[in-house]
C-alpha atoms as a PDB file:
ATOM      1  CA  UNK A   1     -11.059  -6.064 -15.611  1.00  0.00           C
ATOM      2  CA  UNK A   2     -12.426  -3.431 -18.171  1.00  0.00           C
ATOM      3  CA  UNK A   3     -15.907  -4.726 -17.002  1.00  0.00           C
ATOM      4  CA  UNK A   4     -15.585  -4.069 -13.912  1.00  0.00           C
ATOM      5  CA  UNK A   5     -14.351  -0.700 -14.631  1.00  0.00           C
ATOM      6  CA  UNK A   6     -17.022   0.212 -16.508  1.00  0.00           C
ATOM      7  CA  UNK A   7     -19.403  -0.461 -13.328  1.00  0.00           C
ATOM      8  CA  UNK A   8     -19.341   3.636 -11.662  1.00  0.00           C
ATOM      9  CA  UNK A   9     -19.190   1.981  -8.159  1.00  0.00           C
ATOM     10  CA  UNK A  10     -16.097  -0.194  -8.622  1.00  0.00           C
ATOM     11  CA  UNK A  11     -14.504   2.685 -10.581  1.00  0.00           C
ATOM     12  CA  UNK A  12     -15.114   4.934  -7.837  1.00  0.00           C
ATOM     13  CA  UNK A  13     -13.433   2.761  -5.262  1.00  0.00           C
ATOM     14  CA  UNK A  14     -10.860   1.721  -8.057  1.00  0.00           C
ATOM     15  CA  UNK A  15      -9.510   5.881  -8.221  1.00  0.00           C
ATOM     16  CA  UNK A  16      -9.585   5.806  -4.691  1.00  0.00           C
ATOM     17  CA  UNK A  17      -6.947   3.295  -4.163  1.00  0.00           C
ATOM     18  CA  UNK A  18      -5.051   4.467  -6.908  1.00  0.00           C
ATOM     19  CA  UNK A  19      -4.653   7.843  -5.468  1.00  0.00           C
ATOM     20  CA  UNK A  20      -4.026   6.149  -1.996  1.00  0.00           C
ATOM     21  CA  UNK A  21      -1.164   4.046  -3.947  1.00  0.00           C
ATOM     22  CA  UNK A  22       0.371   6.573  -5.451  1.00  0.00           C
ATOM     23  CA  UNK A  23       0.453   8.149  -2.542  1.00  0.00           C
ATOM     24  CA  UNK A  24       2.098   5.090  -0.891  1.00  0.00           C
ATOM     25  CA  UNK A  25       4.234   5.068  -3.805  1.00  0.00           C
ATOM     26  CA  UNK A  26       4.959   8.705  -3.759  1.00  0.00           C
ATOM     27  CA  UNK A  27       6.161   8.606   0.370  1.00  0.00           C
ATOM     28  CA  UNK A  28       8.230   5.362  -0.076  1.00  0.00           C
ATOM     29  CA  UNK A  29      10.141   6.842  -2.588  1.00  0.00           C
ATOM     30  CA  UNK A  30      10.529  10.281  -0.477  1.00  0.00           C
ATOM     31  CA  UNK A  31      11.716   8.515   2.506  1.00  0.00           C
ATOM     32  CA  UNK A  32      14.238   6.264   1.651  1.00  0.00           C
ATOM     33  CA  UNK A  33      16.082   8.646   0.044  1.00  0.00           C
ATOM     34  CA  UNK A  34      15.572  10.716   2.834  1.00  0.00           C
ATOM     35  CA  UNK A  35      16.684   7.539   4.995  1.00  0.00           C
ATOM     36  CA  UNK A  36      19.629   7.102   2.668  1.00  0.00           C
ATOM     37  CA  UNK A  37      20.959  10.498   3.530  1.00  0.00           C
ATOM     38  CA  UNK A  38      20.627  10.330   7.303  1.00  0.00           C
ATOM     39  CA  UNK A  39      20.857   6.983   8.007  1.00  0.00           C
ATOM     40  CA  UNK A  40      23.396   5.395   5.620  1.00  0.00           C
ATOM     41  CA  UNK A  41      23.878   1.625   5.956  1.00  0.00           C
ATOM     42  CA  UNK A  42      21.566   1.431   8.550  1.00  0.00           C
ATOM     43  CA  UNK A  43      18.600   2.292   6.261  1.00  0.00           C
ATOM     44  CA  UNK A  44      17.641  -1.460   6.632  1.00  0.00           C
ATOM     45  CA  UNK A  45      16.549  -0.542  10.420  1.00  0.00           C
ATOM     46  CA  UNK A  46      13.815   1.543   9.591  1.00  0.00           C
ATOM     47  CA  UNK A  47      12.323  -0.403   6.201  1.00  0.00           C
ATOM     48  CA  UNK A  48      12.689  -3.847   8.804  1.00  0.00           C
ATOM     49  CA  UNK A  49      10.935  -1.387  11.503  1.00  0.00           C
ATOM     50  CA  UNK A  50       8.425  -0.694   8.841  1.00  0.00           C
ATOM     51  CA  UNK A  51       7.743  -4.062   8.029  1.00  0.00           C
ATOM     52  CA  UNK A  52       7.378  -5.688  11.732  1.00  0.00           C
ATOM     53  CA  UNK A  53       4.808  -3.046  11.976  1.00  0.00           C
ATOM     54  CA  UNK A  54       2.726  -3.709   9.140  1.00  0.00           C
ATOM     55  CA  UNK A  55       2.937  -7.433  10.219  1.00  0.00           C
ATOM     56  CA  UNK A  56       2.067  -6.891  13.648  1.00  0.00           C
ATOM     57  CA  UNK A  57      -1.067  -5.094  12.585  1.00  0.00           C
ATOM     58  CA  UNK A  58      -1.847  -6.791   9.905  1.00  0.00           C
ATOM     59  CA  UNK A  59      -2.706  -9.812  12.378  1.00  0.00           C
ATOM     60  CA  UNK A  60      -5.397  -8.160  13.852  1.00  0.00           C
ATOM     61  CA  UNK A  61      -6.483  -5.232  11.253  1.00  0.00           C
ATOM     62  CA  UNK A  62      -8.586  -7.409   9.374  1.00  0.00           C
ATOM     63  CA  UNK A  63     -10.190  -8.929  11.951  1.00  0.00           C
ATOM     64  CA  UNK A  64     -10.788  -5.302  14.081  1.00  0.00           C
ATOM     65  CA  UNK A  65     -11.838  -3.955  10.498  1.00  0.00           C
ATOM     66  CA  UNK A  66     -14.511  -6.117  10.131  1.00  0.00           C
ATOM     67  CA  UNK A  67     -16.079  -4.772  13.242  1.00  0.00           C
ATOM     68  CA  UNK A  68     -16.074  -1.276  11.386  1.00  0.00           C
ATOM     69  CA  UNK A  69     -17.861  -0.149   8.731  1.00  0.00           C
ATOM     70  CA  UNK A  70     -15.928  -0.347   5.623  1.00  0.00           C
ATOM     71  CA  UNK A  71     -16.172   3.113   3.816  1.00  0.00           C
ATOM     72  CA  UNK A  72     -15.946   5.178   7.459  1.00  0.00           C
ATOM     73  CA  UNK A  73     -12.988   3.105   7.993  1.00  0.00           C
ATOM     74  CA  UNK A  74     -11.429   3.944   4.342  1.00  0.00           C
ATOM     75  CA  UNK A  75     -11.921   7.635   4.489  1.00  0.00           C
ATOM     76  CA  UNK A  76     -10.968   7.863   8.293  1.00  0.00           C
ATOM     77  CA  UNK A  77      -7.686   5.960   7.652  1.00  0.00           C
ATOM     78  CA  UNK A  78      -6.859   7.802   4.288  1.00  0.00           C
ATOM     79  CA  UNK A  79      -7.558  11.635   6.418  1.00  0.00           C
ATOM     80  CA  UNK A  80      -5.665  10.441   8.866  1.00  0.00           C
ATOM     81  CA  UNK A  81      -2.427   9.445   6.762  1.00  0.00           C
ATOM     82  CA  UNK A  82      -2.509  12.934   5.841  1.00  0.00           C
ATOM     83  CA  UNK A  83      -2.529  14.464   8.760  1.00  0.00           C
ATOM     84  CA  UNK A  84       0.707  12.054   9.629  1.00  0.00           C
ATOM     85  CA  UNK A  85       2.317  12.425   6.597  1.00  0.00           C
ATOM     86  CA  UNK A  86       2.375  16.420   7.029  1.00  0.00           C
ATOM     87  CA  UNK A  87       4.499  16.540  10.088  1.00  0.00           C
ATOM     88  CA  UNK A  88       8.086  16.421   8.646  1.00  0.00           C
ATOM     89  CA  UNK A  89       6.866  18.868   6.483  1.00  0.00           C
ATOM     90  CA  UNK A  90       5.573  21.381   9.473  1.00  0.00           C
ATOM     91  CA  UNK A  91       8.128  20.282  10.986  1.00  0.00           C
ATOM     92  CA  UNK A  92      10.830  21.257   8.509  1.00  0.00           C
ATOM     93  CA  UNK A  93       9.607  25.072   8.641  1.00  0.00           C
ATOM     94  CA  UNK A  94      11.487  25.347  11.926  1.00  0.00           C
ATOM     95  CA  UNK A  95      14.722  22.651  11.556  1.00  0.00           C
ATOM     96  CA  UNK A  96      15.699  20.261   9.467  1.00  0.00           C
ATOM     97  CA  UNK A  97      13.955  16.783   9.555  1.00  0.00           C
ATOM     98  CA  UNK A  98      15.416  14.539  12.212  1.00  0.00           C
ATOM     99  CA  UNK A  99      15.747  10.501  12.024  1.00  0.00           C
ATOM    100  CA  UNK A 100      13.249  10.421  14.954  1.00  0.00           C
ATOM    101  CA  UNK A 101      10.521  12.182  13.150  1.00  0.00           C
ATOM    102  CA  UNK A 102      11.226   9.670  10.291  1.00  0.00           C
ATOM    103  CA  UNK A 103      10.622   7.190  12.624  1.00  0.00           C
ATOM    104  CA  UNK A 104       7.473   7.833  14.007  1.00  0.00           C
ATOM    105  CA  UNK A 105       5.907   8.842  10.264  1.00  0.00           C
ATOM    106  CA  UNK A 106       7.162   5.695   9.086  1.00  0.00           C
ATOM    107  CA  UNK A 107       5.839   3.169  11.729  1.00  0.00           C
ATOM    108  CA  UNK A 108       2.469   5.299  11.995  1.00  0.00           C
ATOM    109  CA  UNK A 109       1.925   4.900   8.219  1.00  0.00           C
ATOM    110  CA  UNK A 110       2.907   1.132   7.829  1.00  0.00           C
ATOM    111  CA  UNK A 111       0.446   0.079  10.831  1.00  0.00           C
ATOM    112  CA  UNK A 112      -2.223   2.451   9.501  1.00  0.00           C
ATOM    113  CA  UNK A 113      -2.037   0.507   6.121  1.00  0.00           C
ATOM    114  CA  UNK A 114      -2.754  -2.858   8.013  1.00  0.00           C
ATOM    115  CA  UNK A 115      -6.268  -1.305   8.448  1.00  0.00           C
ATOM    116  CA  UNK A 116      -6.942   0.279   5.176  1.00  0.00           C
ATOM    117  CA  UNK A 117      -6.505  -2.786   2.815  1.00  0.00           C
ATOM    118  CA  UNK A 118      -9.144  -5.376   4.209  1.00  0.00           C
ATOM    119  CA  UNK A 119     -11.887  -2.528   4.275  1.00  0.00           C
ATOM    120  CA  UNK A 120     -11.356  -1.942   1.027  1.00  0.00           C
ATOM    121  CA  UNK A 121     -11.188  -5.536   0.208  1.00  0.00           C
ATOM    122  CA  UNK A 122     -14.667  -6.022   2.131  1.00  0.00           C
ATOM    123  CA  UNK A 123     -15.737  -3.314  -0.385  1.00  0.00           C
ATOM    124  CA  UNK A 124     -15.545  -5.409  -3.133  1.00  0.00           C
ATOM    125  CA  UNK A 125     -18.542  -8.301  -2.755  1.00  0.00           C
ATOM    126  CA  UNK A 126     -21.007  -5.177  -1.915  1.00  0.00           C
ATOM    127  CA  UNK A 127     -19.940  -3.533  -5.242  1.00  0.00           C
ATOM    128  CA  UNK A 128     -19.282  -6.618  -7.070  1.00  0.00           C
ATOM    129  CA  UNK A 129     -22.314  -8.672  -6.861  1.00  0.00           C
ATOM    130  CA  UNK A 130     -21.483 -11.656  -9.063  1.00  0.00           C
ATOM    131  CA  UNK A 131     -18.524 -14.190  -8.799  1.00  0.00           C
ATOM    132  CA  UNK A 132     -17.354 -13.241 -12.053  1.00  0.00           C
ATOM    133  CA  UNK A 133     -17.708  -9.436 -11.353  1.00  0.00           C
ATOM    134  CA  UNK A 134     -15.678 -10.470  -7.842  1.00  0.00           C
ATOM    135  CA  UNK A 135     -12.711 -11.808 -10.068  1.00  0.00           C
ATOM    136  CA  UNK A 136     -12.835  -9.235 -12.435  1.00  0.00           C
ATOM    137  CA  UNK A 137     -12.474  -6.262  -9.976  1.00  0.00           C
ATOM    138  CA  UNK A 138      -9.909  -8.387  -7.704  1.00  0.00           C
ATOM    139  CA  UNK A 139      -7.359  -8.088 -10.747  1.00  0.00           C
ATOM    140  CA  UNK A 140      -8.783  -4.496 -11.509  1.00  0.00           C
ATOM    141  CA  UNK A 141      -7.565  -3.499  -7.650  1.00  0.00           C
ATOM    142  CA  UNK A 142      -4.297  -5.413  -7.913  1.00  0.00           C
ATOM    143  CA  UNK A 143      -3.465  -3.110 -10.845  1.00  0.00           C
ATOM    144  CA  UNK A 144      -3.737  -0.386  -8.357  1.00  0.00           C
ATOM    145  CA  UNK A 145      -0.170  -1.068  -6.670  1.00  0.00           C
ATOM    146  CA  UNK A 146       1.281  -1.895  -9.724  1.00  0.00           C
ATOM    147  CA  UNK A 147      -0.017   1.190 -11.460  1.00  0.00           C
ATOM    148  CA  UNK A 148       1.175   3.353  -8.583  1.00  0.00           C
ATOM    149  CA  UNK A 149       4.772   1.639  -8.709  1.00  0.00           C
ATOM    150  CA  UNK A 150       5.054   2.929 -12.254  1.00  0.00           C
ATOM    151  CA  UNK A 151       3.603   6.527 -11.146  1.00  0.00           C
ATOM    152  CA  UNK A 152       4.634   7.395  -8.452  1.00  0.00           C
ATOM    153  CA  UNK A 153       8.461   7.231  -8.379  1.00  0.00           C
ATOM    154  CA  UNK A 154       8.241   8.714 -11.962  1.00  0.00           C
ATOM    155  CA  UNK A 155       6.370  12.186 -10.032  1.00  0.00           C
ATOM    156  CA  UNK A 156       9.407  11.891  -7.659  1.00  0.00           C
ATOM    157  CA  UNK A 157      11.643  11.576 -11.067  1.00  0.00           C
ATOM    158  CA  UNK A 158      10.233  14.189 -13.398  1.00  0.00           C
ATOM    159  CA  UNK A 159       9.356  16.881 -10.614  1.00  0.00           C
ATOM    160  CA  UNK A 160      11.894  16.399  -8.132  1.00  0.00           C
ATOM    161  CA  UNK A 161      14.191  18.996 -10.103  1.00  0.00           C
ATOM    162  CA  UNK A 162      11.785  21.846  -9.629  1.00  0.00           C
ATOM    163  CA  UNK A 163       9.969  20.461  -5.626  1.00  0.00           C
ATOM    164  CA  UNK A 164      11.861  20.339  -2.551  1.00  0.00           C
ATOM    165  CA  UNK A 165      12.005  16.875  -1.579  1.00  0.00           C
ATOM    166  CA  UNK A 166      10.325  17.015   1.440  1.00  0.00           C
ATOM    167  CA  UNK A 167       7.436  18.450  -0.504  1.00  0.00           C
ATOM    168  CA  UNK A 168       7.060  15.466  -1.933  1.00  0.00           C
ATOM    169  CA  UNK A 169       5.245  14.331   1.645  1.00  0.00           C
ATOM    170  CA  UNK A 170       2.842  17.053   0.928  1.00  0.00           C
ATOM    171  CA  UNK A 171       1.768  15.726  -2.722  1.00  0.00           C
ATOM    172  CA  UNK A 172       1.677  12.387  -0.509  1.00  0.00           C
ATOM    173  CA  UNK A 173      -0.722  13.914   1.965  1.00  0.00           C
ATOM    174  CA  UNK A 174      -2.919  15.672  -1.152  1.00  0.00           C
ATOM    175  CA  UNK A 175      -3.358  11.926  -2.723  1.00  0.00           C
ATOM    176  CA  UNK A 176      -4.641  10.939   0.399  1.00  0.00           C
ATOM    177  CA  UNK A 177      -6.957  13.381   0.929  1.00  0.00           C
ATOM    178  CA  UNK A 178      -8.505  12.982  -2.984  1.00  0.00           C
ATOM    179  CA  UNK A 179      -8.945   8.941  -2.419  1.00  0.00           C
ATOM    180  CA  UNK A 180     -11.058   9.750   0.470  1.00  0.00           C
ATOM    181  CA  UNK A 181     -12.954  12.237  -1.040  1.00  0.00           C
ATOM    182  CA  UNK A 182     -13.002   9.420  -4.166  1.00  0.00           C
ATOM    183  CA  UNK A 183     -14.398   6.709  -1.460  1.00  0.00           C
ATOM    184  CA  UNK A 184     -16.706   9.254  -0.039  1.00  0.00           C
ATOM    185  CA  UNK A 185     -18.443   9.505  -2.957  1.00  0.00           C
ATOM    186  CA  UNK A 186     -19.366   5.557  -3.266  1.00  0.00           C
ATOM    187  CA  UNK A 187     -22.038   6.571   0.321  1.00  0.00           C
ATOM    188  CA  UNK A 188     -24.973   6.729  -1.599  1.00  0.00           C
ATOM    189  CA  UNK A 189     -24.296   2.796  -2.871  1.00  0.00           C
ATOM    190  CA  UNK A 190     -23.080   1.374   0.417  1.00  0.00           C
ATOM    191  CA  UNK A 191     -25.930   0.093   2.552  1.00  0.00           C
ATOM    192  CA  UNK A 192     -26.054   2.101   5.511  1.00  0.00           C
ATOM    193  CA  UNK A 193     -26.667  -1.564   7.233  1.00  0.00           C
ATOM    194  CA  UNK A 194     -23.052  -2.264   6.653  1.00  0.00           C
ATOM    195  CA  UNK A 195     -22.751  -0.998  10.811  1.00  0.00           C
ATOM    196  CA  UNK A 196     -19.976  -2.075  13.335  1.00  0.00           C
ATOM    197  CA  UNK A 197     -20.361  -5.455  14.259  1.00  0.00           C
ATOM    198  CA  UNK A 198     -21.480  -6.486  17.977  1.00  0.00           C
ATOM    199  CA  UNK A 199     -19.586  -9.040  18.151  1.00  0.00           C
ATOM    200  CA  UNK A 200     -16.678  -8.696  21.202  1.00  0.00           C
ATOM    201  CA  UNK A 201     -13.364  -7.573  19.675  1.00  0.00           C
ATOM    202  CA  UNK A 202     -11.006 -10.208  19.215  1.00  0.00           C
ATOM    203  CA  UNK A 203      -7.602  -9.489  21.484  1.00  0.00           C
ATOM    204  CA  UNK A 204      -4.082  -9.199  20.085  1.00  0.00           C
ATOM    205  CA  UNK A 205      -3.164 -12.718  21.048  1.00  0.00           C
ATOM    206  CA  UNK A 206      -6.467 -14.316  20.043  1.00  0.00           C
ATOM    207  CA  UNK A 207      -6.849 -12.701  16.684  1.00  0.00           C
ATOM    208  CA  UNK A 208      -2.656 -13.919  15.673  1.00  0.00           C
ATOM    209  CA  UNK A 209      -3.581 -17.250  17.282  1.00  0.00           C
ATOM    210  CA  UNK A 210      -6.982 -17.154  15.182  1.00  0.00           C
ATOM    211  CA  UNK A 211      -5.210 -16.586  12.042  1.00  0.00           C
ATOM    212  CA  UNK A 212      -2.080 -18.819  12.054  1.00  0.00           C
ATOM    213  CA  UNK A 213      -4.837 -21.788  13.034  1.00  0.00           C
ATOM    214  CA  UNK A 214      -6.730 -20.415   9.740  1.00  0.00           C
ATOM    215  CA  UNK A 215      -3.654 -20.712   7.833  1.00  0.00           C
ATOM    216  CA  UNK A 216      -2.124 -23.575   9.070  1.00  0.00           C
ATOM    217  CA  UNK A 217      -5.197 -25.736   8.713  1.00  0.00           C
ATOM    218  CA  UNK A 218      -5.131 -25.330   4.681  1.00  0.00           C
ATOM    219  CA  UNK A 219      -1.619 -26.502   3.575  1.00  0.00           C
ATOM    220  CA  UNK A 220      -1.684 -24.623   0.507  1.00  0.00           C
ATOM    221  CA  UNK A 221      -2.202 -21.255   2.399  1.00  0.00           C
ATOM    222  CA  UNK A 222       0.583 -22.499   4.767  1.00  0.00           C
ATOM    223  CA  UNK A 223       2.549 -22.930   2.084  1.00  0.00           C
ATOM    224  CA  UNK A 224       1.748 -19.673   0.667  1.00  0.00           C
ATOM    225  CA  UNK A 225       2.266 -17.670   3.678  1.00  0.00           C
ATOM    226  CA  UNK A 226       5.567 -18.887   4.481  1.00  0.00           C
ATOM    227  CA  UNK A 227       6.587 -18.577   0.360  1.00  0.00           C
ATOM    228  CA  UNK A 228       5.710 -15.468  -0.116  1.00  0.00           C
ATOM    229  CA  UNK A 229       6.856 -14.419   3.334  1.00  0.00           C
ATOM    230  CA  UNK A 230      10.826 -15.418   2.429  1.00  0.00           C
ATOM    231  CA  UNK A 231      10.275 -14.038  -1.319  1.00  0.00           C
ATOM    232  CA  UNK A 232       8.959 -10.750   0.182  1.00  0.00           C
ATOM    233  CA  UNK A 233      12.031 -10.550   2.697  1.00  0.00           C
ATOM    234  CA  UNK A 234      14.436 -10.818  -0.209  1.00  0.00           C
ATOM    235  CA  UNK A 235      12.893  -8.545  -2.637  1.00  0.00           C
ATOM    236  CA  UNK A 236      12.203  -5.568   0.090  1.00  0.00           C
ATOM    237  CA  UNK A 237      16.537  -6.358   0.534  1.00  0.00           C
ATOM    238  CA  UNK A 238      17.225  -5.559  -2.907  1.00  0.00           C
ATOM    239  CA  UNK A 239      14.624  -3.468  -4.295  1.00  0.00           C
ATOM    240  CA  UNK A 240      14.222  -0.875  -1.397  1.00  0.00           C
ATOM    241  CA  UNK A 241      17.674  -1.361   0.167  1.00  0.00           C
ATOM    242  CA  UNK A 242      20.227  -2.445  -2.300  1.00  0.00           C
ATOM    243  CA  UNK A 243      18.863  -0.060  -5.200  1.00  0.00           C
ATOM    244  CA  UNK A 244      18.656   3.126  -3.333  1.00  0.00           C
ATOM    245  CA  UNK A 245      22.649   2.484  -2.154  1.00  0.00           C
ATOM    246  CA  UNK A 246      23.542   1.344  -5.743  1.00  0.00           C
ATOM    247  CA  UNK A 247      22.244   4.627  -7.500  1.00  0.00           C
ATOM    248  CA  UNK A 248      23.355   6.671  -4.637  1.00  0.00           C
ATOM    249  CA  UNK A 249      27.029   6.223  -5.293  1.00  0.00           C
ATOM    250  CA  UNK A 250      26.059   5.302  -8.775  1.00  0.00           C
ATOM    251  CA  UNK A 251      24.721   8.947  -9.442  1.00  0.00           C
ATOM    252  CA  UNK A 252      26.415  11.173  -6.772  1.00  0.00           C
ATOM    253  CA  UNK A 253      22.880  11.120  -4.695  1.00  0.00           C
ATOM    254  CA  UNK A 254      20.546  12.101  -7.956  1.00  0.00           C
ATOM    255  CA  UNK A 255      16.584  12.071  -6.537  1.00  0.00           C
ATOM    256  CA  UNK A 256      15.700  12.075 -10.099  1.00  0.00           C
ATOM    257  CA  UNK A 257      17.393   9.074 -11.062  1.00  0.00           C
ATOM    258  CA  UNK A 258      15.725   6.985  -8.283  1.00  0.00           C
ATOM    259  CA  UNK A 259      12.516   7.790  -8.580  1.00  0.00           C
ATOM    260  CA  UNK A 260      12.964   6.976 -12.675  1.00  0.00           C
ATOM    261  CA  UNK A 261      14.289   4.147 -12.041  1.00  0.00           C
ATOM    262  CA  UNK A 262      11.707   2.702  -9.535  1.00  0.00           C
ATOM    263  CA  UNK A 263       9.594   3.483 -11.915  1.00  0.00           C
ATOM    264  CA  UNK A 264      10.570   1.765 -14.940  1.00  0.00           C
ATOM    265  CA  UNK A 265      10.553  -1.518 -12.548  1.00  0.00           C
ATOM    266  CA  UNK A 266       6.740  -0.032 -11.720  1.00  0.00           C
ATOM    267  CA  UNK A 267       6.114  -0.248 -15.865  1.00  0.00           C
ATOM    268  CA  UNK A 268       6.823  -4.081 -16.217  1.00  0.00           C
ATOM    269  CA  UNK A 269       4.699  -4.677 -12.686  1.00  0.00           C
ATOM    270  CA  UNK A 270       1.930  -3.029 -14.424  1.00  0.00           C
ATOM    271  CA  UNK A 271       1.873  -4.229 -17.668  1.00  0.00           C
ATOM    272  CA  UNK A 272       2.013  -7.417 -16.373  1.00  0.00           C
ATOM    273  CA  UNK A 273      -0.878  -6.987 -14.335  1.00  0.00           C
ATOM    274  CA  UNK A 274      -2.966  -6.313 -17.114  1.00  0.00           C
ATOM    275  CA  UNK A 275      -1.801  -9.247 -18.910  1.00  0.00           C
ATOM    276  CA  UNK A 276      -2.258 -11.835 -16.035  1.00  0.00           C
ATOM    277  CA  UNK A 277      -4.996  -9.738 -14.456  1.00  0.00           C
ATOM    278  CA  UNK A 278      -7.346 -10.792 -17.680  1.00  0.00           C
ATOM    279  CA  UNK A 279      -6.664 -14.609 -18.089  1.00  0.00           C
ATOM    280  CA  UNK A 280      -8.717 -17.262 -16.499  1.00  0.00           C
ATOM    281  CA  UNK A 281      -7.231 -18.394 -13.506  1.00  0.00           C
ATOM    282  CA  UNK A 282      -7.072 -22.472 -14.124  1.00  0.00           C
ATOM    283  CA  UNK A 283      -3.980 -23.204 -12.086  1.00  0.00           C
ATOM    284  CA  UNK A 284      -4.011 -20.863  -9.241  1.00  0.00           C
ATOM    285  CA  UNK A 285      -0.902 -22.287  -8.090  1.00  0.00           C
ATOM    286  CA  UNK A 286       0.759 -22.244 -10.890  1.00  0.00           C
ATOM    287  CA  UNK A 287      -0.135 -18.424 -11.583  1.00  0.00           C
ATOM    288  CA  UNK A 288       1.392 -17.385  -7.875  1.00  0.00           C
ATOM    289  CA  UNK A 289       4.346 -19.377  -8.289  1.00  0.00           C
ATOM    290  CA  UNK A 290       5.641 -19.114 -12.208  1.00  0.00           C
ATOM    291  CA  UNK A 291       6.023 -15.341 -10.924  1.00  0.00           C
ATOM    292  CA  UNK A 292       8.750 -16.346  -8.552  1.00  0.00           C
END
């Protein structure tokens, strides 16, 4: 991974996602606390709302996103989570937040993420231009969400004494607006070739058809999917459900201890990142399923 950093390109795209992560990180942390307050037990409503909406997306963003070009699509997608981001913040100048605003950020935000992570992952074999280089700055990106896990919450835990929480979205929209000004900067090295595709856009039904076939017809990736699909479930139950409640009533509703505590789970996601992230990868199985 540290060669692949070193390359100006792939470090460029690298601080991009981080601030984009954080970001993420930053926003998750905001609103379910937020979501905790207003919603109570029924917090699980809007992180399952969340999650059908990423999924739903997700079947077709990478498939529309290759018809795009993949930096326009970045930056586009990162200015535009601002932009979203901000409205419970304008909106709190006049009244208190509602659970309907949180709603609409929340599912706007989770389906624009289905489009943001394959461009950027079609980013990497233009930058990247051997097979080793490929490896090296796949594990340098997944450090990325790991790294973010670890900072964010930890700006939500060390600042939230002194910032409003719902200023918290506004930091989010500010690390938006830096990774796009990060990917920006990567124009000069992305062929201007890299245009729209002709090709006719897939539909909604033909590109989730399209992609369960994919899946289905390689029984390890079948196997994968449907894994990592119930392992997901569980761990978005405890970690972004069950923790917020616990330290809730745990703390008398303390902001700070949250966010310290997601990050110190963020700490041993990164550090193992950079351990795993820099061995050879013999048993690919093996390394996605000793995890679990």
């Amino acid at each position: 991974m540290i060669k692949a950093l070193r390359n100006p390109q792939i470090f460029r795209l690298w601080v991009g996602q981080a601030f984009s992560s954080i970001g993420d990180e930053i926003y998750r942390v905001g609103l379910t606390w937020f979501a905790v307050t207003l919603m109570g037990p029924n917090v699980g409503y809007l992180t399952a709302g969340q999650t059908a909406s990423l999924m739903l997306l997700s079947f077709v963003g990478g498939k529309w996103a290759d018809h795009w070009h993949p930096l326009k699509t970045m930056v586009g997608i990162d200015l535009l989570r601002a932009v979203v981001v901000l409205v419970p913040v304008i909106y709190s100048f006049y009244r208190p937040p509602t659970l309907e605003v949180l709603w609409v950020v929340a599912l706007t935000l989770a389906g624009l993420g289905a489009f943001f992570d394959p461009a950027a992952q079609t980013m990497i074999p233009t930058l990247a231009k051997t097979r080793a280089m490929i490896q090296s700055t796949t594990g340098l990106m997944s450090t990325t969400i790991r790294m973010a896990r670890m900072v964010g919450p930890a700006i939500v835990g060390l600042m939230s004494a002194f910032i409003p929480m719902i200023h918290f979205f506004t930091l989010d929209a500010l690390t938006f607006v830096m990774s796009a000004v990060s990917v920006f900067a990567l124009r000069a090295v992305v062929p201007n070739e890299m245009r729209e595709s002709q090709m006719k856009r897939a539909s909604f039904a033909d590109a989730i058809s399209s992609g369960f076939r994919l899946v289905c017809s390689s029984p390890g990736m079948a196997y994968i999917m449907y894994g990592k699909g119930l392992v997901a479930g569980w761990w978005n139950l405890a970690l972004m459900i069950g923790f917020p409640f616990l330290i809730h009533d745990m703390t008398g509703g303390s902001a700070r201890s949250f966010g310290l505590v997601m990050a110190s789970y963020g700490i041993g996601n990164f550090i193992g990142s950079l351990y795993f992230g820099n061995r050879e990868r013999k048993n690919s199985y093996f390394m996605l399923f000793g995890g679990y």
